[in-house]
Protein backbone atom coordinates (compact mmCIF):
# COMPACT_ATOMS: atom_id res chain seq x y z
CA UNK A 1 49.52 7.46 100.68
CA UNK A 2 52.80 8.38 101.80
CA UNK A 3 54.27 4.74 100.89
CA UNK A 4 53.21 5.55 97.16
CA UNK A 5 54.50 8.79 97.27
CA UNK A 6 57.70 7.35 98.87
CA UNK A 7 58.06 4.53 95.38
CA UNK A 8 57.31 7.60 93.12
CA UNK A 9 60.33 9.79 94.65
CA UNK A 10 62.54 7.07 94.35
CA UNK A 11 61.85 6.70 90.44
CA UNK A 12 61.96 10.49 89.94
CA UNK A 13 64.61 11.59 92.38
CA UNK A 14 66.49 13.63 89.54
CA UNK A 15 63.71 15.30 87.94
CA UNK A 16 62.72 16.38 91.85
CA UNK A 17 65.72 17.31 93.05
CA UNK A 18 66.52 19.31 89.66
CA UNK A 19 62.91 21.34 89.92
CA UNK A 20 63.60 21.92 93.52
CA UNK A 21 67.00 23.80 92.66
CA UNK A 22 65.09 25.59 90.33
CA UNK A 23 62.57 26.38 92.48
CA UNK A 24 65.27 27.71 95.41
CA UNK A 25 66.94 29.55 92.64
CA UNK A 26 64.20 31.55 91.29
CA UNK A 27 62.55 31.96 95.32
CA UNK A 28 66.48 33.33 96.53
CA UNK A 29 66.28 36.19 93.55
CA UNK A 30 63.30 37.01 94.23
CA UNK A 31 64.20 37.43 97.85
CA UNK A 32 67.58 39.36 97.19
CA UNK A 33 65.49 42.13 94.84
CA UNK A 34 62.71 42.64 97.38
CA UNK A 35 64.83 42.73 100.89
CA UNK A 36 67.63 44.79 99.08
CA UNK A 37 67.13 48.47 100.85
CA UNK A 38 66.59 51.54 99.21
CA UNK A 39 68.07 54.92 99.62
CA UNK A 40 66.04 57.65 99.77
CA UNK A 41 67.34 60.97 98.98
CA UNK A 42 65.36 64.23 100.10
CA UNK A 43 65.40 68.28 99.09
CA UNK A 44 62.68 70.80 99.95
CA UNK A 45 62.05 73.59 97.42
CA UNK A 46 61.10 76.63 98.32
CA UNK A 47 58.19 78.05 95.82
CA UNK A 48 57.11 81.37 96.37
CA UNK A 49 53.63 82.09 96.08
CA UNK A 50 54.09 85.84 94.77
CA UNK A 51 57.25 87.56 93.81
CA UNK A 52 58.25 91.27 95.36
CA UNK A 53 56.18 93.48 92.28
CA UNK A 54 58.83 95.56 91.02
CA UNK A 55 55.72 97.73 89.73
CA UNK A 56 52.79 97.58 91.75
CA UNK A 57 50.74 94.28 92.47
CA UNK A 58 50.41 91.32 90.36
CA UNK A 59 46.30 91.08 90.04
CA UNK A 60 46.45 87.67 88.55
CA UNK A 61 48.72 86.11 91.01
CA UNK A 62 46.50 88.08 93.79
CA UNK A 63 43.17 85.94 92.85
CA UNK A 64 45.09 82.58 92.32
CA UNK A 65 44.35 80.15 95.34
CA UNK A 66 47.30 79.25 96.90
CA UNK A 67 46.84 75.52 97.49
CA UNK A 68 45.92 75.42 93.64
CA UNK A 69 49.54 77.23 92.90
CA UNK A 70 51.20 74.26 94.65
CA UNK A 71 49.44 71.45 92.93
CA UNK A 72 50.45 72.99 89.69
CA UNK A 73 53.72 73.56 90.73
CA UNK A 74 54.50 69.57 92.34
CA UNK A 75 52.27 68.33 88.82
CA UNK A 76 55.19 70.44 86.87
CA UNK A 77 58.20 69.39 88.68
CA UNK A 78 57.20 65.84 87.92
CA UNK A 79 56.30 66.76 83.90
CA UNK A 80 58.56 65.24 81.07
CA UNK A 81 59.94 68.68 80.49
CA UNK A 82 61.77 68.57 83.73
CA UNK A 83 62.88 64.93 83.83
CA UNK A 84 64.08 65.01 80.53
CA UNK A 85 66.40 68.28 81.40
CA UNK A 86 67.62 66.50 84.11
CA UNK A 87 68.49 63.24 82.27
CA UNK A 88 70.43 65.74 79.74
CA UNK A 89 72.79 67.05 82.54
CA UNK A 90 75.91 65.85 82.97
CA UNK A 91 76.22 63.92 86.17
CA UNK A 92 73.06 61.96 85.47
CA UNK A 93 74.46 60.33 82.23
CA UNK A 94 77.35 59.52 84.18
CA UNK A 95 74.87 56.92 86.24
CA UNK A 96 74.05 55.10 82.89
CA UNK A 97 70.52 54.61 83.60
CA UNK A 98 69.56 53.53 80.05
CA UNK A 99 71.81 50.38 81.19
CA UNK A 100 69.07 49.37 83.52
CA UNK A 101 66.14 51.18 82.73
CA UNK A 102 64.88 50.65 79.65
CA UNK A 103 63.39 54.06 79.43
CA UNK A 104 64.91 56.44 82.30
CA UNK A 105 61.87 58.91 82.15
CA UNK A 106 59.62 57.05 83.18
CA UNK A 107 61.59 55.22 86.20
CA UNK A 108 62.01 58.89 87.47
CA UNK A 109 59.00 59.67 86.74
CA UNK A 110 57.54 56.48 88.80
CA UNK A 111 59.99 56.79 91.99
CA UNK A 112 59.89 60.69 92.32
CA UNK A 113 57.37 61.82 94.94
CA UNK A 114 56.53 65.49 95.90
CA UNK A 115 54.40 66.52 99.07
CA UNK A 116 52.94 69.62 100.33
CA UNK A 117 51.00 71.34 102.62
CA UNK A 118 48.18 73.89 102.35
CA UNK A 119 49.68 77.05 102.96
CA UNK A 120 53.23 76.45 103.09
CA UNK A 121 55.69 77.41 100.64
CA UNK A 122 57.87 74.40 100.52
CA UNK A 123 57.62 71.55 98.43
CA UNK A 124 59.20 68.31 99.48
CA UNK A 125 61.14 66.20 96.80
CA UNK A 126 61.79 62.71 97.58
CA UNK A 127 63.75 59.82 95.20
CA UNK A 128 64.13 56.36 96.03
CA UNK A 129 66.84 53.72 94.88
CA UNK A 130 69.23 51.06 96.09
CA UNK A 131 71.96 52.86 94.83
CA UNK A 132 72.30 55.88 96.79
CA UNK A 133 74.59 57.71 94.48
CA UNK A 134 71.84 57.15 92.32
CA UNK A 135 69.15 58.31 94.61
CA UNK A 136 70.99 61.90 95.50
CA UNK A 137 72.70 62.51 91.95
CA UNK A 138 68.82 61.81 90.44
CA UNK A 139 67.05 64.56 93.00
CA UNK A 140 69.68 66.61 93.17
CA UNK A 141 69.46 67.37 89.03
CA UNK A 142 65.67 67.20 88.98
CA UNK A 143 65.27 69.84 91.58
CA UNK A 144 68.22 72.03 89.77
CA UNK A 145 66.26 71.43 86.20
CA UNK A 146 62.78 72.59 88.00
CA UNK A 147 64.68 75.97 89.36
CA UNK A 148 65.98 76.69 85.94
CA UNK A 149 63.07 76.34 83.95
CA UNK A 150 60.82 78.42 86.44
CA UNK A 151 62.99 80.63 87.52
CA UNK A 152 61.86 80.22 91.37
CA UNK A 153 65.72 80.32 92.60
CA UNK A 154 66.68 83.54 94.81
CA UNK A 155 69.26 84.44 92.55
CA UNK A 156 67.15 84.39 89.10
CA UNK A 157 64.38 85.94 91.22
CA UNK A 158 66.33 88.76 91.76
CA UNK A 159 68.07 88.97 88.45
CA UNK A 160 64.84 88.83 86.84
CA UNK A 161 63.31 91.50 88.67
CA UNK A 162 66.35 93.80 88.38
CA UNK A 163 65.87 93.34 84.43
CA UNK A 164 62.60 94.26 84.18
CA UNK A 165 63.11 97.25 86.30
CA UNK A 166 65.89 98.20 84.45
CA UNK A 167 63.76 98.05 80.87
CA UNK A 168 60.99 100.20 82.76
CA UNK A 169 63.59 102.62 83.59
CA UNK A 170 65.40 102.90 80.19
CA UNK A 171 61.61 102.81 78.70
CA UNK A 172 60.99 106.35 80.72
CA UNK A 173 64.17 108.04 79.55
CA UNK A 174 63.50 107.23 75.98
CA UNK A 175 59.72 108.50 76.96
CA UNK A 176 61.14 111.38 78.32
CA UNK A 177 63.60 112.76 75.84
CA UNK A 178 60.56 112.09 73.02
CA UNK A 179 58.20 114.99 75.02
CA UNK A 180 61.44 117.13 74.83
CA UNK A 181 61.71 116.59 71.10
CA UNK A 182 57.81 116.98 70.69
CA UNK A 183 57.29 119.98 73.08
CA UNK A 184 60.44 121.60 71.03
CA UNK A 185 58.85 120.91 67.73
CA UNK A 186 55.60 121.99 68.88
CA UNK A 187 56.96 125.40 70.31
CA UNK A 188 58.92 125.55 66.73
CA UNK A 189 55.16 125.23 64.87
CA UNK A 190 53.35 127.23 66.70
CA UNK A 191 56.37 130.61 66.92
CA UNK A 192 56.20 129.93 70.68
CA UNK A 193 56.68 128.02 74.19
CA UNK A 194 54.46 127.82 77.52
CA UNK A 195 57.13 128.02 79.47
CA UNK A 196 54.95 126.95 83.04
CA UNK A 197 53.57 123.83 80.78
CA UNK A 198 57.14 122.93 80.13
CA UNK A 199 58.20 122.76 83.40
CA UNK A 200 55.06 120.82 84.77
CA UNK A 201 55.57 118.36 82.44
CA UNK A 202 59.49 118.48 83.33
CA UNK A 203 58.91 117.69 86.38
CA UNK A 204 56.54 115.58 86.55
CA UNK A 205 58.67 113.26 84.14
CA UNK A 206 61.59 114.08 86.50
CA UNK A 207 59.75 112.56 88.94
CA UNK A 208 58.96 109.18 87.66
CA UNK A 209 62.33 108.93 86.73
CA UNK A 210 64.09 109.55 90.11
CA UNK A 211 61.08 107.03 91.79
CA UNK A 212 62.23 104.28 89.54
CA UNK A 213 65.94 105.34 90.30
CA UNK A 214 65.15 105.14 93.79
CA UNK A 215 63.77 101.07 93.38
CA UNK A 216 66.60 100.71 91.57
CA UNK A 217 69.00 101.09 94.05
CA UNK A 218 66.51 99.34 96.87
CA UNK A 219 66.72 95.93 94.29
């Protein structure tokens, strides 16, 4: 009854009152970590489902579903590969997260979230954490490590394509002076030249060349 429970209080004040401190202790931590507020940072990625061709269509990219493409490309953004490129960088080891992460990865791993929609080209990057240095400094290398690696940024999109029309290009004029050097070894064999073949094949060559000269200059 509450008399008895009265008696007993009285004989154990000190061990109540010291398990009750305890108890306020642990319960006021455990409130301080969960009502702290978190910053979340945000960055939308733009992911192109098919680059300009530089040389007619890309047939593979053509019968790829689209939805599919943007699964594979949130699932990658997310990967190890990524996250561990954009511990690496500069400004990230800066935060110290080893200090209270015991393995960084995988607290990136756990608090970075990436949405979609069907048919859109955007992917939207979000990273939460109650330090909101952390939070943007965090996204802000992951999404830089994820344009790097793929190679999805404007700039390297363009560069890229520019390369690989400029290989095609030299690739033709190598091509090109080789049928010179073969028709002129041929016409050396054989004590004679087809002067109308030569020219077709001139220009024809010609051609291709001043098409590739003309995308070129359009890139």
């Amino acid at each position: 009854d509450f008399g008895s429970l009265l008696r007993s209080l009285r004989r154990r004040w000190m061990a109540a009152a010291t398990l009750g401190l305890l108890l306020a202790v642990v319960a006021g931590g455990a409130a301080w970590f969960l009502m702290s507020p978190k910053y979340t940072a945000f960055a939308q990625i733009r992911v192109r489902y098919q680059q300009p061709p530089v040389l007619g269509n890309d047939p593979a990219m053509a019968n790829m579903n689209f939805t599919a493409f943007l699964r594979s490309q949130a699932a990658f953004l997310r990967s190890r590969p990524v996250i561990t490129a954009a511990l690496k960088r500069d400004d990230v080891k800066k935060l110290n997260l080893a200090a209270t992460h015991p393995d960084p990865a995988s607290f990136i791993e756990d608090e970075l979230k990436v949405e979609f929609q069907d048919n859109q080209e955007f992917l939207t990057l979000t990273f939460s954490d109650t330090d909101s240095q952390v939070a943007t400094t965090v996204l802000k290398a992951v999404s830089e490590a994820y344009l790097d690696q793929t190679g999805y940024g404007e700039k390297n999109g363009q560069a890229q394509r520019i390369k690989q029309l400029e290989e095609a290009y030299s690739q033709l004029k190598v091509d090109l002076q080789k049928k010179r050097d073969s028709h002129k070894e041929l016409g050396k064999a054989l004590g004679t030249t087809d002067p109308m073949l030569a020219k077709l094949m001139q220009e024809e060559v010609q051609s291709n060349l001043r098409e590739l000269r003309s995308q070129r200059s359009r890139v």
